[in-house]
C-alpha atoms as a PDB file:
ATOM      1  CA  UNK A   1     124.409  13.380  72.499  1.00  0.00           C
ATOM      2  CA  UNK A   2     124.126  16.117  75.463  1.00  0.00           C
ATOM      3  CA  UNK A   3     120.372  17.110  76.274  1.00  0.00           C
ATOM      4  CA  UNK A   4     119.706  20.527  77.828  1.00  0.00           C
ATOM      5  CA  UNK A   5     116.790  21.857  78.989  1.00  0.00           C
ATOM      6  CA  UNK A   6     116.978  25.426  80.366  1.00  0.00           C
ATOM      7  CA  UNK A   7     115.215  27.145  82.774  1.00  0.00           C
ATOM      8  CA  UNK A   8     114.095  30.750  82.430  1.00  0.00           C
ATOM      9  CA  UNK A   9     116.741  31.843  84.754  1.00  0.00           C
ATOM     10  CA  UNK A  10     119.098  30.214  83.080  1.00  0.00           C
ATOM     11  CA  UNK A  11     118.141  32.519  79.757  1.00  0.00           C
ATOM     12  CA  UNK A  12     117.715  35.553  82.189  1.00  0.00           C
ATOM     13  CA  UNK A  13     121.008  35.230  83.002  1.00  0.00           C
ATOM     14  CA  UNK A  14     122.083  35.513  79.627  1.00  0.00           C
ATOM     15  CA  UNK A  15     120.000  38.119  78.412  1.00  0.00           C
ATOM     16  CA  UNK A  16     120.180  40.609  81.925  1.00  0.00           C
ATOM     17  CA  UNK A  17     124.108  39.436  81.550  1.00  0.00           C
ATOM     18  CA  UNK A  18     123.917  38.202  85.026  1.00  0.00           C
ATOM     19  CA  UNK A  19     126.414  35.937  86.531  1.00  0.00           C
ATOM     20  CA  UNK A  20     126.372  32.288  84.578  1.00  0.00           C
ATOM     21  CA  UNK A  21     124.977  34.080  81.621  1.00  0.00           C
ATOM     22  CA  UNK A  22     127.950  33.394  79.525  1.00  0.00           C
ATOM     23  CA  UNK A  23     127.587  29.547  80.069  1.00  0.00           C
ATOM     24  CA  UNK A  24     124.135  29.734  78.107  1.00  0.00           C
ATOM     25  CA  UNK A  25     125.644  31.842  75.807  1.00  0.00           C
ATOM     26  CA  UNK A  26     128.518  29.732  74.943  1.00  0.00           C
ATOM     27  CA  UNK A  27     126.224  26.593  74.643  1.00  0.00           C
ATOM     28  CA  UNK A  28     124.150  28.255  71.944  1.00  0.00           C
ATOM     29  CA  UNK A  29     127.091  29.545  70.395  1.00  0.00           C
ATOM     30  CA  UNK A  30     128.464  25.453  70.146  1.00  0.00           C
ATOM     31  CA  UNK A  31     124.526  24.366  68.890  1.00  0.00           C
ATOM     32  CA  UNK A  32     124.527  27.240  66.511  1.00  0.00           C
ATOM     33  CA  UNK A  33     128.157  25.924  64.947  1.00  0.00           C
ATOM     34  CA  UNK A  34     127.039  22.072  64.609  1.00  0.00           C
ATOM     35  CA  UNK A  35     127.364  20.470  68.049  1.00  0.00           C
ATOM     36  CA  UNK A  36     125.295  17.532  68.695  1.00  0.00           C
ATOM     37  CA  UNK A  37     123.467  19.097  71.428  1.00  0.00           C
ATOM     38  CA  UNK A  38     120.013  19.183  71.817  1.00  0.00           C
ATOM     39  CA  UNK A  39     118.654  22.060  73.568  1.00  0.00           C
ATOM     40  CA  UNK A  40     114.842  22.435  74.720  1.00  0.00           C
ATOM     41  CA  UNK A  41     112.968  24.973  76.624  1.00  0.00           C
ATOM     42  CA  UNK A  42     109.426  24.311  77.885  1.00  0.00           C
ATOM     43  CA  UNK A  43     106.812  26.992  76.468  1.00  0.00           C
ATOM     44  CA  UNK A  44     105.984  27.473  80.499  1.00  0.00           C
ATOM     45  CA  UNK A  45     109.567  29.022  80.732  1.00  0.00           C
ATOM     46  CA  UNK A  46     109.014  30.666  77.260  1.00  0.00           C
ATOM     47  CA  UNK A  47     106.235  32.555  79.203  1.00  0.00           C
ATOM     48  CA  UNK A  48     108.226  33.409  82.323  1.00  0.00           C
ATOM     49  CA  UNK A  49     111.015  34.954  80.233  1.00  0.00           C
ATOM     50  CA  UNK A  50     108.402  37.080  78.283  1.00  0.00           C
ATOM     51  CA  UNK A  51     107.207  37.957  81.171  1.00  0.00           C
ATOM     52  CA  UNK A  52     109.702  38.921  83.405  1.00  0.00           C
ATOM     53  CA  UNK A  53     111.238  41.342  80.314  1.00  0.00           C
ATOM     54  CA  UNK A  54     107.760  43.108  80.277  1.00  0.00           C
ATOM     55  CA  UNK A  55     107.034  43.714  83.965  1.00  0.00           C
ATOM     56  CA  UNK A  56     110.609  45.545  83.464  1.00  0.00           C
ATOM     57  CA  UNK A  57     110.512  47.199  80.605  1.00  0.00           C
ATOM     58  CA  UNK A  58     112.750  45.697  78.703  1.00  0.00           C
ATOM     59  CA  UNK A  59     110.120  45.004  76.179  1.00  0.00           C
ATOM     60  CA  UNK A  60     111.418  41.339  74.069  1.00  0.00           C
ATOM     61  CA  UNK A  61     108.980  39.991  71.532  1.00  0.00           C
ATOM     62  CA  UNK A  62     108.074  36.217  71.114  1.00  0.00           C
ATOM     63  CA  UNK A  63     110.102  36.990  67.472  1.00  0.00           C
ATOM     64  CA  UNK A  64     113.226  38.445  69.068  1.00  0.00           C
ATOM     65  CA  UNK A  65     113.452  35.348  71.855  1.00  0.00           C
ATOM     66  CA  UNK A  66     113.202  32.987  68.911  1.00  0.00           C
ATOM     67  CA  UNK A  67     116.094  35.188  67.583  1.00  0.00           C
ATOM     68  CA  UNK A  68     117.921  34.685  70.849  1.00  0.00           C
ATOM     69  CA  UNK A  69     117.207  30.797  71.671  1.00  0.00           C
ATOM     70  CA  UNK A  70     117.695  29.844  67.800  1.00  0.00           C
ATOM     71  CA  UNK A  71     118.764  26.207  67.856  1.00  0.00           C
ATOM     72  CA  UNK A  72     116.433  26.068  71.150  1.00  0.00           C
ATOM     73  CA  UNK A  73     113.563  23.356  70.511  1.00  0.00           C
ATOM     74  CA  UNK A  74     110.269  25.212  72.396  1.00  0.00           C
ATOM     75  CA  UNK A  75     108.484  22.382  73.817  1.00  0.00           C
ATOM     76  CA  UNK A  76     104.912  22.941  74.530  1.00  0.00           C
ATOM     77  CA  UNK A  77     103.659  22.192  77.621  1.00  0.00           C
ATOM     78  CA  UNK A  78     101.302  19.199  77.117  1.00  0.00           C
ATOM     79  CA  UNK A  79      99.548  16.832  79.733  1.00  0.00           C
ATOM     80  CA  UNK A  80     102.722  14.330  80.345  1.00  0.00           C
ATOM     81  CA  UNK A  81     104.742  17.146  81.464  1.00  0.00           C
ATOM     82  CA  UNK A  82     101.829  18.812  83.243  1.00  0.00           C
ATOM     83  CA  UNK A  83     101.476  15.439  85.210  1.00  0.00           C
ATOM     84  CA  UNK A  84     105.174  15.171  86.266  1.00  0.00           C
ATOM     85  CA  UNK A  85     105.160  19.113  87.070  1.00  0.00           C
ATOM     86  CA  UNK A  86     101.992  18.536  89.558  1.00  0.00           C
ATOM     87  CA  UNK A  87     104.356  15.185  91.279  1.00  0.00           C
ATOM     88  CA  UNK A  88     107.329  17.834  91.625  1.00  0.00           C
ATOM     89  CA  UNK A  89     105.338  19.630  93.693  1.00  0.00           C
ATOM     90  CA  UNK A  90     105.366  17.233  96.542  1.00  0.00           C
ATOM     91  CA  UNK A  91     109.523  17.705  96.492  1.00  0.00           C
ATOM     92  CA  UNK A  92     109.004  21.215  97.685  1.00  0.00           C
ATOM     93  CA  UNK A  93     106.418  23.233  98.006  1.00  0.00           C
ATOM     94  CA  UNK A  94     109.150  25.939  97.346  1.00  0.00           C
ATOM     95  CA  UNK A  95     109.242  25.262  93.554  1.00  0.00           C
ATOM     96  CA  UNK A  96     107.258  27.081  91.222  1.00  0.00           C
ATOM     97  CA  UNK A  97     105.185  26.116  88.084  1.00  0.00           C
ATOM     98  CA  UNK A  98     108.129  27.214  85.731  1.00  0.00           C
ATOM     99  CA  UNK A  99     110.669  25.262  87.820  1.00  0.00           C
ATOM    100  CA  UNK A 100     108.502  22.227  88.000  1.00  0.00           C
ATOM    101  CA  UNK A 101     107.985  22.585  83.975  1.00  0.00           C
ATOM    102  CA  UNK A 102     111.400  22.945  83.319  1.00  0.00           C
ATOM    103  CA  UNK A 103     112.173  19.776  85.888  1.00  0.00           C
ATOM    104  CA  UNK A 104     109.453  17.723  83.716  1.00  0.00           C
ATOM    105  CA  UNK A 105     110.674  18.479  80.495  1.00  0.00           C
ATOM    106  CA  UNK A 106     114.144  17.866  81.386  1.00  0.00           C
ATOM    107  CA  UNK A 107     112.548  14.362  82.617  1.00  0.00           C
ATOM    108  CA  UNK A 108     110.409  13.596  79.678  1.00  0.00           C
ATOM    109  CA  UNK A 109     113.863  14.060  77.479  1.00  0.00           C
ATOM    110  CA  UNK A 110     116.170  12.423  80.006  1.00  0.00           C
ATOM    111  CA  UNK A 111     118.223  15.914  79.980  1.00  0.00           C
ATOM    112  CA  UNK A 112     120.306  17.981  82.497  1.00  0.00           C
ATOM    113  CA  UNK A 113     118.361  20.931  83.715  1.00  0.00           C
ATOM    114  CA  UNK A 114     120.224  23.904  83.509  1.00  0.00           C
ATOM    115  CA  UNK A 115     118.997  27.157  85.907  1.00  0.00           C
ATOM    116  CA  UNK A 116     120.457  29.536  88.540  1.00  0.00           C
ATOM    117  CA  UNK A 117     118.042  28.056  90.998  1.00  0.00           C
ATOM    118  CA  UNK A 118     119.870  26.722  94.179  1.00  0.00           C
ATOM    119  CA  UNK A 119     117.072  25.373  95.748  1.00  0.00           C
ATOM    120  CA  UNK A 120     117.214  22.729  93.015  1.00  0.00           C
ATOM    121  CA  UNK A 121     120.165  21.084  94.378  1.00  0.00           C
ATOM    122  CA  UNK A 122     118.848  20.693  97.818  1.00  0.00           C
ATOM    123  CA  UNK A 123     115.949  18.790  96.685  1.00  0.00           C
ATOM    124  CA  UNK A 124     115.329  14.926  95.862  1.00  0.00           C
ATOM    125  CA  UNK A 125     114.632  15.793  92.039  1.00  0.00           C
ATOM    126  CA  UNK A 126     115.703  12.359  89.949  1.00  0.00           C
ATOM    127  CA  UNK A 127     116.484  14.818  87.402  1.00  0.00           C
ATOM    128  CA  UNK A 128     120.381  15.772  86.906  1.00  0.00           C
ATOM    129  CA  UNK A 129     120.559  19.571  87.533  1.00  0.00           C
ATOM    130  CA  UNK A 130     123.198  21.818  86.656  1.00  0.00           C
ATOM    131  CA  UNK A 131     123.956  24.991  88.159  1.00  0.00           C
ATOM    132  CA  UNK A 132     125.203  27.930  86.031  1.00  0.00           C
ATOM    133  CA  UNK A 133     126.630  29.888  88.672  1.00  0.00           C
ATOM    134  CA  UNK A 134     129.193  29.139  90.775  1.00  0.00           C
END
């Protein structure tokens, strides 16, 4: 069984229809339809993406990203990840809270980490990483 744990860019991608968008878009499509794919998403990320969509304007309600991510296990973030986030932080001071929450989770559930985030790839993570863009 594939484990995915996405990052909020990863989901930006899809929603701003950014490059690597589709690939999110296309996984959710296969989880909705009855692949054995478990996809998770840590409530840290949850925030970012609600975030991000207000600070532009593009007003998206907790109820309409549940909508979007359906088949997307939230994941809140609770001390074990909280304590692997905090060790990411010595990989590169470069990585923010939602990255290292994402990295943790993705950790925690022995998952690939999906994001647009090169940086990830240039650091010593022990977490597989996949880029969506190309």
């Amino acid at each position: 069984m594939n484990k995915i744990v996405l990052d909020a860019s990863a989901v930006l991608a899809m929603i701003l229809e950014e490059p690597g968008g589709e690939r999110v878009d296309a996984l959710l499509d296969s989880v909705e339809f009855g692949s054995d794919a478990q996809v998770f998403i840590s409530s840290v990320n949850w925030c970012e993406i609600l975030t991000r969509m207000q600070r532009e304007n593009l007003a998206i309600s907790g109820e309409r990203l549940s909508a979007v991510l359906a088949g997307v296990e939230l994941v809140p973030f609770v001390k074990a990840e909280a304590e692997l986030a905090a060790a990411f932080s010595h990989v590169s001071r470069a990585l923010s809270l939602g990255d290292r929450a994402c990295l943790a989770l993705a950790k925690s559930k022995q998952a690939i980490a999906w994001t647009t985030e090169r940086l990830w790839s240039q650091c010593a993570l022990d977490v597989p990483i996949e880029l969506i863009r190309t």
